[in-house]
Protein backbone atom coordinates (compact mmCIF):
# COMPACT_ATOMS: atom_id res chain seq x y z
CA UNK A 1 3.56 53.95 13.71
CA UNK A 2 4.14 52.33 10.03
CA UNK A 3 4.52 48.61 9.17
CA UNK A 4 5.96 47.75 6.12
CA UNK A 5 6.66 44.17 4.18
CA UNK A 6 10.19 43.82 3.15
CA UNK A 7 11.04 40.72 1.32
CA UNK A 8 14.99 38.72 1.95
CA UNK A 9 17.76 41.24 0.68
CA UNK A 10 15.65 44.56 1.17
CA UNK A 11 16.35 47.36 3.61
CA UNK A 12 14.84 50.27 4.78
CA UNK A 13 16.64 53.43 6.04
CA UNK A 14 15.92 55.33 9.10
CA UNK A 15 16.88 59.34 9.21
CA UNK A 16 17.43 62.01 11.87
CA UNK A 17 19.28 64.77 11.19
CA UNK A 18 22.20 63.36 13.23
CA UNK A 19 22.05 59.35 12.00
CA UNK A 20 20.91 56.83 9.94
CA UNK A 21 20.16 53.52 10.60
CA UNK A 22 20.32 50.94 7.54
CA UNK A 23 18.23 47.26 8.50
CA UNK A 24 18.05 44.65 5.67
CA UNK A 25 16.56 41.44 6.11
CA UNK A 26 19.14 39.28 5.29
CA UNK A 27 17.76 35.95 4.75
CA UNK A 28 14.09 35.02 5.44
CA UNK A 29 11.72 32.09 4.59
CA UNK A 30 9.32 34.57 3.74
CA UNK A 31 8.14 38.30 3.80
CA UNK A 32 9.04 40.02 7.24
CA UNK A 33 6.59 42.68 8.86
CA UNK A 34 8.21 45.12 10.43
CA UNK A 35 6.60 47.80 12.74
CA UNK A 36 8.69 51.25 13.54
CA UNK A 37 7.37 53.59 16.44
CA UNK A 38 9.59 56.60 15.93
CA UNK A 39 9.12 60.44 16.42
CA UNK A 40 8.03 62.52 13.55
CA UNK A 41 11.54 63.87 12.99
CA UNK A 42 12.96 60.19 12.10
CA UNK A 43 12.48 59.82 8.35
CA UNK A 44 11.71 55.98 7.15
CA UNK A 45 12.22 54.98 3.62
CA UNK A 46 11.92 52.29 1.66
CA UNK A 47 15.60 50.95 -0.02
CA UNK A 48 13.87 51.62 -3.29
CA UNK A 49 12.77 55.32 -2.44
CA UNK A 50 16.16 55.69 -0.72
CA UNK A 51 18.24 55.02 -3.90
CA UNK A 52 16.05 57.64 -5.76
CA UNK A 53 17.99 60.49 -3.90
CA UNK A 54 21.21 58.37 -2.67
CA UNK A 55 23.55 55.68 -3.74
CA UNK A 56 22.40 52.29 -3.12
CA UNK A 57 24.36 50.84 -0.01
CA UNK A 58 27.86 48.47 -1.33
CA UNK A 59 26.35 45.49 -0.55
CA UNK A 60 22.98 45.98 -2.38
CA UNK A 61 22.87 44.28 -5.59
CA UNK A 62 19.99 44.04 -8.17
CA UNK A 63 18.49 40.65 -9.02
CA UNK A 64 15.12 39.29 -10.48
CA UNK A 65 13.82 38.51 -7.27
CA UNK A 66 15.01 41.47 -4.79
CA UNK A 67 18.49 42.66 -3.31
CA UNK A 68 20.50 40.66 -1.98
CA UNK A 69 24.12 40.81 0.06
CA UNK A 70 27.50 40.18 -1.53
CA UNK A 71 29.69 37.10 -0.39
């Protein structure tokens, strides 16, 4: 099991060898705590590690405080 913080406009990215499943808090009054209970072959990154090997996701764009989604 992992929890992880993500703040309004980050994502994390969830992996199989089949799939992967992109979740971005959208819009939050603060920082969200998310728990995943997945099988060891389901790979969970951080947006920020996920861009270090990929291209960030179209709607992703930098700012000061975060990511956040295009209108």
């Amino acid at each position: 099991m992992l929890a992880l913080g993500r703040n309004s406009g980050e994502y994390i990215v969830l992996e199989n060898k089949d799939r992967r499943i992109v979740i971005q808090v959208a819009e939050a009054e603060s920082t969200l705590r998310l728990v995943v209970d997945a099988s060891k072959d389901v790979r969970i990154l951080r947006g920020e590690v996920y861009e270090r090997t990929h291209p960030a996701p179209g709607w992703a764009l930098p700012e000061e405080s975060g990511r956040k989604l295009k209108d």
